[in-house]
N, C-alpha and C. Protein backbone atom coordinates (compact mmCIF):
# COMPACT_ATOMS: atom_id res chain seq x y z
N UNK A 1 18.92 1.40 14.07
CA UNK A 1 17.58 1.55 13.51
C UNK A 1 16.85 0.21 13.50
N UNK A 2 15.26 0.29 13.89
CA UNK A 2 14.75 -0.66 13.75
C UNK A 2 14.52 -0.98 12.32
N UNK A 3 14.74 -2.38 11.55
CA UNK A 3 14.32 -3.17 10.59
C UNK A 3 13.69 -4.44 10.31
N UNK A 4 13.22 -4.71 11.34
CA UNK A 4 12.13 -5.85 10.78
C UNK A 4 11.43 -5.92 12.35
N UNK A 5 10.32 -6.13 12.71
CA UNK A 5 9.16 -6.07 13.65
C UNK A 5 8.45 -7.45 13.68
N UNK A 6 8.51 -8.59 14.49
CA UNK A 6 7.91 -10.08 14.70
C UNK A 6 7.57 -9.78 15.91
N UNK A 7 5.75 -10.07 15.54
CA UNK A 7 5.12 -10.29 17.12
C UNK A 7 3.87 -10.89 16.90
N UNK A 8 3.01 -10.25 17.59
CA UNK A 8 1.98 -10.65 18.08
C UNK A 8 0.70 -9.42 17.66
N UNK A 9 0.17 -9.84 16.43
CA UNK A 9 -0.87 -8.25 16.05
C UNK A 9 -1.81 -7.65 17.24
N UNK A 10 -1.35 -6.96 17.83
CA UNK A 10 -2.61 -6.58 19.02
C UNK A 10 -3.49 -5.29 18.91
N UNK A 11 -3.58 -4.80 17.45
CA UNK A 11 -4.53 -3.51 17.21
C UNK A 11 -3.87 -3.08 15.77
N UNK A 12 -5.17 -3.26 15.19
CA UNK A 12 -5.32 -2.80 13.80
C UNK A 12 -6.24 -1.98 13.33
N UNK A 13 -5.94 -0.77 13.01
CA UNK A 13 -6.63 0.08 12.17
C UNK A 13 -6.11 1.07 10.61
N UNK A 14 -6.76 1.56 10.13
CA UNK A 14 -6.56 2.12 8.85
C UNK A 14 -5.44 3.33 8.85
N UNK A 15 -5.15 3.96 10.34
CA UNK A 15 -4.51 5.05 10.82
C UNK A 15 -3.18 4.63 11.19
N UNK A 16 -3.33 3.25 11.90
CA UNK A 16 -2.05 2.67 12.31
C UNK A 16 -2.19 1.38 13.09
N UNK A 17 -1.30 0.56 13.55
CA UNK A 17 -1.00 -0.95 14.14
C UNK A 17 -0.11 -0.93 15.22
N UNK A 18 -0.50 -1.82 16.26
CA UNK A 18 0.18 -2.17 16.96
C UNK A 18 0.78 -3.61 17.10
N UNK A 19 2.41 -3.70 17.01
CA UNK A 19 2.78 -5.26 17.33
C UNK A 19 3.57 -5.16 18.63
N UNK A 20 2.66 -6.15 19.22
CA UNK A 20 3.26 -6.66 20.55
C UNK A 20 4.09 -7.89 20.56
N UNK A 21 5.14 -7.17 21.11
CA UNK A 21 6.68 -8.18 20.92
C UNK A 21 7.08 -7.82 22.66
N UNK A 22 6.68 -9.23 23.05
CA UNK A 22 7.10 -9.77 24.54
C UNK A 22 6.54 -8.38 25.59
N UNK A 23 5.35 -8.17 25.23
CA UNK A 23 5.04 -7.24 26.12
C UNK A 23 5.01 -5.61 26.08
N UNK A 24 5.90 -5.26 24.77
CA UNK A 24 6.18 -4.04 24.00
C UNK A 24 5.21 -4.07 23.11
N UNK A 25 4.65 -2.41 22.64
CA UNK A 25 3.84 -2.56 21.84
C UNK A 25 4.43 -1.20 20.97
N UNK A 26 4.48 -1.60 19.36
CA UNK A 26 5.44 -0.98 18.56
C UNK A 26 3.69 -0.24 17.79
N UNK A 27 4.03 0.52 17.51
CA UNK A 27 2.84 1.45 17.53
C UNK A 27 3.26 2.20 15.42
N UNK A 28 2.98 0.99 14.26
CA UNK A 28 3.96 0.91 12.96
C UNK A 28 2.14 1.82 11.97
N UNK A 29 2.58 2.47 11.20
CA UNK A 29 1.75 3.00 10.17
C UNK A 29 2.16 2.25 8.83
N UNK A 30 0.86 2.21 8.13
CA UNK A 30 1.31 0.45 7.21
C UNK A 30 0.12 1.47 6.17
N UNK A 31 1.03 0.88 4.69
CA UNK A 31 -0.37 1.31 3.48
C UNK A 31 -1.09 0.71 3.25
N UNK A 32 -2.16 0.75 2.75
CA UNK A 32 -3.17 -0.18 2.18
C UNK A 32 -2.28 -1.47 1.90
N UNK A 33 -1.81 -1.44 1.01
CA UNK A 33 -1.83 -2.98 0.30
C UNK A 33 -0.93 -3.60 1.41
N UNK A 34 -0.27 -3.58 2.69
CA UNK A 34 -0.41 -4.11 3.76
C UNK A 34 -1.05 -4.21 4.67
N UNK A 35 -2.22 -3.32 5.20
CA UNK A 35 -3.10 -3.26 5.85
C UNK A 35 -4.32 -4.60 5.17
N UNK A 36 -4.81 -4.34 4.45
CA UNK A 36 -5.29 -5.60 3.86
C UNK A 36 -4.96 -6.86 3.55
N UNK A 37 -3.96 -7.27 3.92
CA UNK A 37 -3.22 -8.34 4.13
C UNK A 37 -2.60 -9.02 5.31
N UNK A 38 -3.00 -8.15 6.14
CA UNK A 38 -2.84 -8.30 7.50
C UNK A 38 -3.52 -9.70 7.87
N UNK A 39 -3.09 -10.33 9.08
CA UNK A 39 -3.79 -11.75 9.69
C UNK A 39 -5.13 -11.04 10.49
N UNK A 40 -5.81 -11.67 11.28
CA UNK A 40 -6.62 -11.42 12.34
C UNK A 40 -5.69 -10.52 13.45
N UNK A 41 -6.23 -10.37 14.65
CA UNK A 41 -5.64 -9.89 15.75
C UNK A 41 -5.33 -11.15 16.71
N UNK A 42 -4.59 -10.80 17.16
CA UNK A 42 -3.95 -11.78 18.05
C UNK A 42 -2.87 -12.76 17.50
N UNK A 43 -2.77 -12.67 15.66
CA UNK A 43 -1.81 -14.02 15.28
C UNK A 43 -0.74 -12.96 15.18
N UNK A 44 0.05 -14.21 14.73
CA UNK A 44 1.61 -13.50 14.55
C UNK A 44 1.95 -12.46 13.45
N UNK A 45 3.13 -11.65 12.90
CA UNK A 45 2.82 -11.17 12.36
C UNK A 45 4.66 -10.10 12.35
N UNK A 46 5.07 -10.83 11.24
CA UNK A 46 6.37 -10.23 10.62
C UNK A 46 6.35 -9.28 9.35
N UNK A 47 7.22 -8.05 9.87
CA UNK A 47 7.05 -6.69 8.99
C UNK A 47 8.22 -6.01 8.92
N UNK A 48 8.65 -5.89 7.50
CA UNK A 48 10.10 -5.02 7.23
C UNK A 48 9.43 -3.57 8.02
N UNK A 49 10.80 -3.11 8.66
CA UNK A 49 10.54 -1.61 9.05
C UNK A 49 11.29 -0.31 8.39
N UNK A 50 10.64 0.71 8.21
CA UNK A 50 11.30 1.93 8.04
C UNK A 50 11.47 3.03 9.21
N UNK A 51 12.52 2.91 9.63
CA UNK A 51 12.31 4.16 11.03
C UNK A 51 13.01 5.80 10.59
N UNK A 52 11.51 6.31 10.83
CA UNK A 52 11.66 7.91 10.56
C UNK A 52 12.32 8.49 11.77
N UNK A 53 13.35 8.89 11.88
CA UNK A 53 13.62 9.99 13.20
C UNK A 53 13.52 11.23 12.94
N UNK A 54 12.79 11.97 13.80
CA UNK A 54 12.56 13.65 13.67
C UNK A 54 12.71 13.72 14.83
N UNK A 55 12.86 15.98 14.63
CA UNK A 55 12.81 16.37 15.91
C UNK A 55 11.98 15.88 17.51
N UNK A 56 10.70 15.83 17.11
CA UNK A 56 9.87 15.32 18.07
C UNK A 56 9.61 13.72 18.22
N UNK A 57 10.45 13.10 17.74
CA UNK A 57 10.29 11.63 18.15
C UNK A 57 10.85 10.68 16.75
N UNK A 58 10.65 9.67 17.27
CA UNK A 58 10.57 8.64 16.30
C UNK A 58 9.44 7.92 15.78
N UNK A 59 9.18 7.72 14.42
CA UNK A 59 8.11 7.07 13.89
C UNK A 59 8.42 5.60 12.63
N UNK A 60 7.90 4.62 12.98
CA UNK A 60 7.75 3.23 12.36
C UNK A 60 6.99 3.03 11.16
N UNK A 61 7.65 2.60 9.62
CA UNK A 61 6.57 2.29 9.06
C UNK A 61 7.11 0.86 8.47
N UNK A 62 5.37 0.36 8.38
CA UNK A 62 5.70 -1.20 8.40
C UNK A 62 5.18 -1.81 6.64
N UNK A 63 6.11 -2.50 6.67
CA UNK A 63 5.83 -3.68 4.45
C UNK A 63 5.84 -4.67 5.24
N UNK A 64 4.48 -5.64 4.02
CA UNK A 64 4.97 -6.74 4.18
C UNK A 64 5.95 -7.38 3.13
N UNK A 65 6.25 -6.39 2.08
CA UNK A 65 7.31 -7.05 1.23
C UNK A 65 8.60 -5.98 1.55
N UNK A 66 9.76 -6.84 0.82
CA UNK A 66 10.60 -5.91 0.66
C UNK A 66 10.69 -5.09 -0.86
N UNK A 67 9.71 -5.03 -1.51
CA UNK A 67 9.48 -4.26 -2.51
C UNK A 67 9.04 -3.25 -2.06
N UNK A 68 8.16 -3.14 -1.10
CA UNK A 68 7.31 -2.42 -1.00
C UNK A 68 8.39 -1.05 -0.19
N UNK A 69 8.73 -1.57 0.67
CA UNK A 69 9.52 -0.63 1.69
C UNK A 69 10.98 -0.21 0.44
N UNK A 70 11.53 -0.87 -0.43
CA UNK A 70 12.37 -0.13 -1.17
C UNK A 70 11.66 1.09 -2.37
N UNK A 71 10.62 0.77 -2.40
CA UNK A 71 10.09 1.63 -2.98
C UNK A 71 9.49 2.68 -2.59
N UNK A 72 9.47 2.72 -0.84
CA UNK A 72 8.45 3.85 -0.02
C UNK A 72 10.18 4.82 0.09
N UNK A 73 11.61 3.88 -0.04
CA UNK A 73 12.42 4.75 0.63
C UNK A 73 12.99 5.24 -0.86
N UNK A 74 12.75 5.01 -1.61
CA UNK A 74 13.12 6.21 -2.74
C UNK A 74 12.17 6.77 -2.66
N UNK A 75 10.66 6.81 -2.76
CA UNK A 75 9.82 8.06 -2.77
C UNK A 75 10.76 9.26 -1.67
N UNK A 76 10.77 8.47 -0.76
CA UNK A 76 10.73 9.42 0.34
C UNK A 76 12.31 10.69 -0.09
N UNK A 77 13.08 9.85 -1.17
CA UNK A 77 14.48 10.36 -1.25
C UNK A 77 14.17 11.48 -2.09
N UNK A 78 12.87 11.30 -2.98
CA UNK A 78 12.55 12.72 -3.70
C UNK A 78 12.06 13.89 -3.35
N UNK A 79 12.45 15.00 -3.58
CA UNK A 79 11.81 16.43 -2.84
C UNK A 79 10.63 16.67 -2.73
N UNK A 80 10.45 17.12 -1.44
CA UNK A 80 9.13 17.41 -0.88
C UNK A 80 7.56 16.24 -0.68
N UNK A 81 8.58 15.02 -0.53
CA UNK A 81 7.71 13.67 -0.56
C UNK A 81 8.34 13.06 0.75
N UNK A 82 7.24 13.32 1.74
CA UNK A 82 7.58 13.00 3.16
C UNK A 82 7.23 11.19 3.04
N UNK A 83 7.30 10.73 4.63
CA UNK A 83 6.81 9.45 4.74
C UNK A 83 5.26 9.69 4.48
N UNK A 84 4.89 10.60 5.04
CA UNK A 84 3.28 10.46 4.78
C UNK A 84 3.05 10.27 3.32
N UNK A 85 2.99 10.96 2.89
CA UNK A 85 2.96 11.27 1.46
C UNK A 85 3.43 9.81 0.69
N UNK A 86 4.26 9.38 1.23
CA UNK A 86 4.66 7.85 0.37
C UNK A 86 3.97 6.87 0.80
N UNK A 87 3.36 6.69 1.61
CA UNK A 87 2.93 5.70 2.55
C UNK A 87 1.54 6.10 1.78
N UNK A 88 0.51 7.11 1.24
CA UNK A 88 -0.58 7.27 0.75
C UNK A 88 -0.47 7.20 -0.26
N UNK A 89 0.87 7.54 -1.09
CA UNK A 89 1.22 7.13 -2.86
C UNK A 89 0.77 5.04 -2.95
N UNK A 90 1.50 4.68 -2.17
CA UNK A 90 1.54 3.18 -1.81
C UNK A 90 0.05 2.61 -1.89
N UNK A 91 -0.27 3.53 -1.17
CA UNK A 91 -2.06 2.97 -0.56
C UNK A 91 -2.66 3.59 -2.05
N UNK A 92 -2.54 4.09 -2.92
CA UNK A 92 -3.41 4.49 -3.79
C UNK A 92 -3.02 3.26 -4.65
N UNK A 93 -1.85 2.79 -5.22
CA UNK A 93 -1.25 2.22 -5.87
C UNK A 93 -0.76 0.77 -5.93
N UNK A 94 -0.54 -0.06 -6.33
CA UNK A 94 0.51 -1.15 -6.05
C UNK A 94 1.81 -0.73 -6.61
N UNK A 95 2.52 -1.60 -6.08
CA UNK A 95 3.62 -1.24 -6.69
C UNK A 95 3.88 -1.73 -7.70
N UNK A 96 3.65 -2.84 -8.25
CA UNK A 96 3.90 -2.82 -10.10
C UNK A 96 3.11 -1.92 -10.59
N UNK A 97 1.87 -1.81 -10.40
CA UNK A 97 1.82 -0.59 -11.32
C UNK A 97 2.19 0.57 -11.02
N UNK A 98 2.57 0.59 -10.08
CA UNK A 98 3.40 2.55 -10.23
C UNK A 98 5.05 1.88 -10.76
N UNK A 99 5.38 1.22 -10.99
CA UNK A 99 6.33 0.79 -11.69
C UNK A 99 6.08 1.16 -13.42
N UNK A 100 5.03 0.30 -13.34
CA UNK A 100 4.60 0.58 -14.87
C UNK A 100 4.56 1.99 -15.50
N UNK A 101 3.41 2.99 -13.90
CA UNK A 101 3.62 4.07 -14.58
C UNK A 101 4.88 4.63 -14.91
N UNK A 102 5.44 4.64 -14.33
CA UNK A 102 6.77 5.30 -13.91
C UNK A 102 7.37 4.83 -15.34
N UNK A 103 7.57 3.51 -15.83
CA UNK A 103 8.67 3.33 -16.87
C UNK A 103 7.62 4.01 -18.04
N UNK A 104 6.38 3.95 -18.13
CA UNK A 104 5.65 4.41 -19.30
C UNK A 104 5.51 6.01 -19.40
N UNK A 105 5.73 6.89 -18.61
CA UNK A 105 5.70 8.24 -18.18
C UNK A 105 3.95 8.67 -17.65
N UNK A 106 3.38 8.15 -17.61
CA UNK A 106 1.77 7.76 -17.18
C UNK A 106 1.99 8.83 -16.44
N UNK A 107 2.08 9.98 -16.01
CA UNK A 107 1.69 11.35 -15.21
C UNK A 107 0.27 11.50 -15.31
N UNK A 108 -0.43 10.95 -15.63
CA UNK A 108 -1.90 11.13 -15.48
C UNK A 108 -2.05 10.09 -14.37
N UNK A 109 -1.93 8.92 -14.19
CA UNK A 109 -1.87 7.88 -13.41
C UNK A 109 -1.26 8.23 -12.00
N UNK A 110 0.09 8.62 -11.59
CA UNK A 110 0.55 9.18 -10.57
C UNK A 110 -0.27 9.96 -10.04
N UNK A 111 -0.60 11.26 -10.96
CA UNK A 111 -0.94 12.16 -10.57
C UNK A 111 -2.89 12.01 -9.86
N UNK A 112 -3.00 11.02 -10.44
CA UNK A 112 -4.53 10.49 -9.76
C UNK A 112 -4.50 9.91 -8.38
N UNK A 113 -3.43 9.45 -8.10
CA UNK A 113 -2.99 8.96 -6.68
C UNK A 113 -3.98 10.51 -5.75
N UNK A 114 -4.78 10.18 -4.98
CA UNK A 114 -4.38 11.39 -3.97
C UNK A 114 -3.71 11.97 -2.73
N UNK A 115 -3.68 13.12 -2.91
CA UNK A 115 -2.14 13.75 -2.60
C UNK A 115 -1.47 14.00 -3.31
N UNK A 116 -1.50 13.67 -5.05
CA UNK A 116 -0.47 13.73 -5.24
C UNK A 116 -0.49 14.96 -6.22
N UNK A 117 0.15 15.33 -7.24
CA UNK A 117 -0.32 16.75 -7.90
C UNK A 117 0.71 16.26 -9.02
N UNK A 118 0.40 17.43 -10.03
CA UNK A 118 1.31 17.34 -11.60
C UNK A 118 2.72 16.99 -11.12
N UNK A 119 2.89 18.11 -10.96
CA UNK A 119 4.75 18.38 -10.47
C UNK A 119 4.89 17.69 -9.89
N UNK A 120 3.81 16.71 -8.61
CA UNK A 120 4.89 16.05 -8.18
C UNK A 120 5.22 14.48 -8.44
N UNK A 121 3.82 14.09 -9.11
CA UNK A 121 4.08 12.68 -10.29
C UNK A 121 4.97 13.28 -11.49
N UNK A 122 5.74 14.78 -11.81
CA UNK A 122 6.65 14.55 -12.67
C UNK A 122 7.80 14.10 -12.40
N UNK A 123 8.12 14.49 -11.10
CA UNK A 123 9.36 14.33 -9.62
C UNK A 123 9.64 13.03 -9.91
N UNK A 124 8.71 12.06 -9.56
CA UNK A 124 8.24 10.76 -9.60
C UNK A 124 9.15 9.94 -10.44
N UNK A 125 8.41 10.76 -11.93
CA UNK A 125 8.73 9.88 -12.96
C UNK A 125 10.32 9.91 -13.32
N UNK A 126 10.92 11.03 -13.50
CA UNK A 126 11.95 11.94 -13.70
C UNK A 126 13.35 10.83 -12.70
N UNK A 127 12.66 11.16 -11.75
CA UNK A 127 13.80 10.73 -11.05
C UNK A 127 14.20 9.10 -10.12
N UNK A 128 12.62 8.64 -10.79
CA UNK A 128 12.68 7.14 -10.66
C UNK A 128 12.87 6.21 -11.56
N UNK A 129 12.98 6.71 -13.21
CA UNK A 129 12.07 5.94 -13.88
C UNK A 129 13.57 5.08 -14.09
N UNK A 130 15.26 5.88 -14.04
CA UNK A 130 16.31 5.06 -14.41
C UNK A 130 16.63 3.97 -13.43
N UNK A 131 16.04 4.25 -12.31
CA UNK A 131 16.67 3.25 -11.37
C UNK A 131 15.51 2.22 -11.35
N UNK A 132 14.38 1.93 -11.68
CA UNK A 132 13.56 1.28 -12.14
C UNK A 132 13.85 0.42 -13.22
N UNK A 133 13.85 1.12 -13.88
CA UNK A 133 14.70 0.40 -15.69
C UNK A 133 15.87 -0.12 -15.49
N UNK A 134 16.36 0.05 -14.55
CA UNK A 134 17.97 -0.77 -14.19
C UNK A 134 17.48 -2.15 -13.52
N UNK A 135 16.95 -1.97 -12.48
CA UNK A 135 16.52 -2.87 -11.57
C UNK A 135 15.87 -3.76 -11.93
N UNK A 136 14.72 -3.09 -12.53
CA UNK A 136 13.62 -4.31 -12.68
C UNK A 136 13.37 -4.70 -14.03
N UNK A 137 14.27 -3.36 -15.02
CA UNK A 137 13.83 -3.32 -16.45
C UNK A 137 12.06 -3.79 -16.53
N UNK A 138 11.84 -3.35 -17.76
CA UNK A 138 10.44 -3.65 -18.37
C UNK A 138 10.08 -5.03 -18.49
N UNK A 139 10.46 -5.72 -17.50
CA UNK A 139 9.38 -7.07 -17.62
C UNK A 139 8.26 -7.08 -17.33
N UNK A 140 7.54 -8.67 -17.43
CA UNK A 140 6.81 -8.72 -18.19
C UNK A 140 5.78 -9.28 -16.24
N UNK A 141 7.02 -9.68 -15.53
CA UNK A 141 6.57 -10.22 -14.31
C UNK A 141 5.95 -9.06 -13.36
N UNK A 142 6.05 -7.79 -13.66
CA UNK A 142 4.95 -7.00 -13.18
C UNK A 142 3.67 -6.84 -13.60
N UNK A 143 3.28 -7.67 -14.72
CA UNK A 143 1.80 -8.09 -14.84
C UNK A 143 1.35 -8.93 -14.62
N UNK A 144 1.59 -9.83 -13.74
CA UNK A 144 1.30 -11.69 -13.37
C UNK A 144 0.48 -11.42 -12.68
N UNK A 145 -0.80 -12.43 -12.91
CA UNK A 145 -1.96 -12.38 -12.85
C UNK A 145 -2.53 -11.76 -11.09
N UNK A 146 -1.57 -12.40 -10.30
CA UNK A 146 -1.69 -11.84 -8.96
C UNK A 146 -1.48 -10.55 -8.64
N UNK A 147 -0.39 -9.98 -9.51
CA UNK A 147 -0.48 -8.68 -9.17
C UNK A 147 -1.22 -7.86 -9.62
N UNK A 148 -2.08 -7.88 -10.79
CA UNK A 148 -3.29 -7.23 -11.54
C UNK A 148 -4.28 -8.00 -10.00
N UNK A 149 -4.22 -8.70 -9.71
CA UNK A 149 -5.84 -8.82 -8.73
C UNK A 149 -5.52 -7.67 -7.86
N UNK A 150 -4.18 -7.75 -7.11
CA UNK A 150 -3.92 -6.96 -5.95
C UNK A 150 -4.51 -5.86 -6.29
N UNK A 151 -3.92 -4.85 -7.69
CA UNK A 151 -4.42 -3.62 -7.98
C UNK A 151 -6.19 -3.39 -7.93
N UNK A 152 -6.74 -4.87 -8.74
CA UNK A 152 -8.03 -4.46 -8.31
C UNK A 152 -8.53 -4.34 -7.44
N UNK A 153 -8.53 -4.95 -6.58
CA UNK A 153 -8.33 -5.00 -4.79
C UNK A 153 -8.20 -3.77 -4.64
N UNK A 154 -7.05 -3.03 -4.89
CA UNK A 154 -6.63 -1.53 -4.53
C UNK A 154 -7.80 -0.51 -5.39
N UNK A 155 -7.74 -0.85 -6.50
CA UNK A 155 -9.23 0.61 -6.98
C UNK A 155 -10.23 0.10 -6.92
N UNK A 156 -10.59 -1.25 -6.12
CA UNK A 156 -11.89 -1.51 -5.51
C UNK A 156 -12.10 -0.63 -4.09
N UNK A 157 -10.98 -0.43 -3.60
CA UNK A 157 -11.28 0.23 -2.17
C UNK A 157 -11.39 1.81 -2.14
N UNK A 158 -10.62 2.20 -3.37
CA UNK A 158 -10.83 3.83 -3.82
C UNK A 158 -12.50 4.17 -4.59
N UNK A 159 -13.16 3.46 -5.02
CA UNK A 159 -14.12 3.36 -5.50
C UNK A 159 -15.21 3.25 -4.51
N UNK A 160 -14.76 2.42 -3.56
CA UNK A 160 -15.95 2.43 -2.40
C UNK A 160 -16.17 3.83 -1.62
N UNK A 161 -14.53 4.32 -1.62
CA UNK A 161 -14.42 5.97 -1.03
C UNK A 161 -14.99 6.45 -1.75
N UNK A 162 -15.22 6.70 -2.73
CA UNK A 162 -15.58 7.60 -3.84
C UNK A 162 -16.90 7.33 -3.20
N UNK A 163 -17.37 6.18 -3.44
CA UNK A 163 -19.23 6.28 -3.07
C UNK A 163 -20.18 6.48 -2.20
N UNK A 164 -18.35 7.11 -1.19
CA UNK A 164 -19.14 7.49 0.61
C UNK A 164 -18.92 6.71 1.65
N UNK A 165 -18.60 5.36 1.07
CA UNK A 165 -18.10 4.96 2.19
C UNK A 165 -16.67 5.18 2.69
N UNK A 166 -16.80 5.32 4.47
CA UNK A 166 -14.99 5.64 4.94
C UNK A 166 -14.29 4.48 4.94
N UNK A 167 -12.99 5.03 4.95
CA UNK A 167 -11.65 4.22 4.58
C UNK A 167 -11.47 2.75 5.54
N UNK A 168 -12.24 2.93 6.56
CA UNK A 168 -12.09 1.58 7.34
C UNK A 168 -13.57 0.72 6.90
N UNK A 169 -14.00 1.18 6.59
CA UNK A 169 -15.48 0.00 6.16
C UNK A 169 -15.12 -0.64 5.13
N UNK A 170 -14.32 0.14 4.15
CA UNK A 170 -14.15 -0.40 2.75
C UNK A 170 -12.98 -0.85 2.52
N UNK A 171 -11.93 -0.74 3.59
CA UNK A 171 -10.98 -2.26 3.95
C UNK A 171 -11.75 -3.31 4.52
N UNK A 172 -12.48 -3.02 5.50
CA UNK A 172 -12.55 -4.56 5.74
C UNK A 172 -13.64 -4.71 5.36
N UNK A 173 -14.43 -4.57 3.98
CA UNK A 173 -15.22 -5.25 3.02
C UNK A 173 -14.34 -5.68 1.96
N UNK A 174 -13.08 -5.36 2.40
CA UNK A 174 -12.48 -6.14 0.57
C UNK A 174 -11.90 -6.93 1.59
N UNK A 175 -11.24 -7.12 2.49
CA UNK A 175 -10.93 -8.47 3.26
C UNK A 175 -11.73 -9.14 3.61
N UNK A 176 -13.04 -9.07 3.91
CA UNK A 176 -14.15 -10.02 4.21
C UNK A 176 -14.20 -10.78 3.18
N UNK A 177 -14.48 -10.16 1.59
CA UNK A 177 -14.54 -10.95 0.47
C UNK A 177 -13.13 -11.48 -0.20
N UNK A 178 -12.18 -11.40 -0.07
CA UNK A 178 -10.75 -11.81 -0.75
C UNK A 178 -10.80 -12.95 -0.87
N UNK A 179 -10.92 -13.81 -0.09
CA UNK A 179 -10.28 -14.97 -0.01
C UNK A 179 -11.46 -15.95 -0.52
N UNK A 180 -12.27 -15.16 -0.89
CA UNK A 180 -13.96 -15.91 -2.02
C UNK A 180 -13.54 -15.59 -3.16
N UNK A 181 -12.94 -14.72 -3.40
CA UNK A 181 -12.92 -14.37 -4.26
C UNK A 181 -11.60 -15.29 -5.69
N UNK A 182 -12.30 -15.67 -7.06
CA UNK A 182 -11.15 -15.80 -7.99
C UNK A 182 -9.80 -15.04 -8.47
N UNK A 183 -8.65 -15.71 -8.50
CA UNK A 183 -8.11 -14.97 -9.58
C UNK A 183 -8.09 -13.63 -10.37
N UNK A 184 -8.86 -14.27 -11.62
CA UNK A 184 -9.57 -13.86 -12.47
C UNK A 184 -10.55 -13.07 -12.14
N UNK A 185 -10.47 -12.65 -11.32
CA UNK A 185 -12.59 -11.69 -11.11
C UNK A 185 -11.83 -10.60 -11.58
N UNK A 186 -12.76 -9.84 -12.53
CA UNK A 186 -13.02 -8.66 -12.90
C UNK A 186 -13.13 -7.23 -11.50
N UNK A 187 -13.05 -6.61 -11.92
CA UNK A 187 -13.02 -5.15 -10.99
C UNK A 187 -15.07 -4.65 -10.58
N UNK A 188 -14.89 -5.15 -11.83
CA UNK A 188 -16.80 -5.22 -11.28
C UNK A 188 -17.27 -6.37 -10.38
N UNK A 189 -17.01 -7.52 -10.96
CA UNK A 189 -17.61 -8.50 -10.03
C UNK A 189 -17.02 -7.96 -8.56
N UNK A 190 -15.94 -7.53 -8.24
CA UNK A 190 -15.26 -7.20 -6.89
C UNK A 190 -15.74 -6.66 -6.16
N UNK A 191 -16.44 -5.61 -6.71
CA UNK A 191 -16.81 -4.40 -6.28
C UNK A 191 -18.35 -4.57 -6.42
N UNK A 192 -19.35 -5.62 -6.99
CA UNK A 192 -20.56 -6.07 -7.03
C UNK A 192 -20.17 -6.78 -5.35
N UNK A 193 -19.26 -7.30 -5.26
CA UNK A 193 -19.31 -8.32 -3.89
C UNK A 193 -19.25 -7.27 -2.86
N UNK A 194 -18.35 -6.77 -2.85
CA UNK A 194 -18.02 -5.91 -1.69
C UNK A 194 -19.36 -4.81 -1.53
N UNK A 195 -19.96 -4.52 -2.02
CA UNK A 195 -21.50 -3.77 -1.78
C UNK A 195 -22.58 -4.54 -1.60
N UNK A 196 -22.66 -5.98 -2.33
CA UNK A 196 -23.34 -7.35 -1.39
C UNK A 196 -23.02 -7.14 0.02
N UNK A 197 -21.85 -7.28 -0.09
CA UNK A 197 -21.12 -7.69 2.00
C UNK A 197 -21.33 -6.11 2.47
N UNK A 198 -21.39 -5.26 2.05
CA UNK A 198 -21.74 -3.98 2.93
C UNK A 198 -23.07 -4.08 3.47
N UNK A 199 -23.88 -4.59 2.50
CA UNK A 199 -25.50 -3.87 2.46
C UNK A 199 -25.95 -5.06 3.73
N UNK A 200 -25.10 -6.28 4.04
CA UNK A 200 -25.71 -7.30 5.17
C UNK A 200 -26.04 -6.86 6.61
């Protein structure tokens, strides 16, 4: 099985990526909070892999952490929660805070993800929340200040959907502005910028 992907970014979109490694082009589906973190096209570009095999082929999905991908492969270990389905839990979410939800029982929170439904943010909680609490227990380092930006970042880009704009305009209006952006910025100021940088 493939597990880790180093190349050369040669096509990026919201649907899926291509890395070209010596002439091969690995054709990886990535969630939001890697898709937005992505380099330009053409730079380099190292990614833990998950390889799905099914009847009709094989399919790649690409983290840039290894949090991220241990957490897409327990979703995926719970019933009736495909790769798709985890890979859009991901993109709604960061992963500390679906951590959070998860140890707090937050089923309102999961269940706002879309895609996702009651029963199956109870699935979620039920059957993640011990191996969570083992692992990572309730610290305190899933609220560090970087990872609260990331999330805003993340319901800055669900918010732009909400207001009509599609899923690829309103990635790369929160990557246009990121790297202007403070720390500290609020979810409004974020989202004041990112409708500045649309309206240009």
């Amino acid at each position: 099985m493939i597990a880790k992907i180093s190349g050369v970014l040669s096509y990026k979109s919201i649907e899926y990526i291509i890395i070209d490694v010596n002439g091969i082009g690995y054709k990886i589906f990535v969630p939001y909070s890697t898709y937005y973190n992505l380099p330009d096209k053409n730079l380099h570009l190292s990614l833990n892999i998950y390889t799905h095999v099914k009847d009709d082929g094989i399919s790649l999905y690409g983290f840039l952490t290894t949090q991220e991908k241990s957490l897409f492969e327990s979703l995926i270990g719970i019933s009736k929660i495909g790769p798709k389905l985890a890979t859009n839990i991901l993109s709604g979410s960061s992963v500390e805070e679906l951590y959070r939800a998860i140890l707090r029982n937050d089923i309102a929170r999961i269940s706002s993800i879309p895609g996702v439904g009651r029963k199956t943010a109870e699935r979620i909680t039920l059957e993640l929340k011990d191996r969570i609490s083992h692992d990572f227990g309730k610290k305190e380092d899933i609220t560090q200040e970087d990872k609260d930006f990331d999330q805003k970042l993340l319901d800055c880009i669900s918010a732009l959907i909400n207001l009509g704009y599609n899923k690829k305009i309103a990635l790369e209006a929160i990557k246009k502005i990121r790297q202007n952006l403070r720390e500290d910025a609020t979810f409004e100021e974020i989202l004041k910028s990112s409708l500045k940088s649309l309206a240009r």
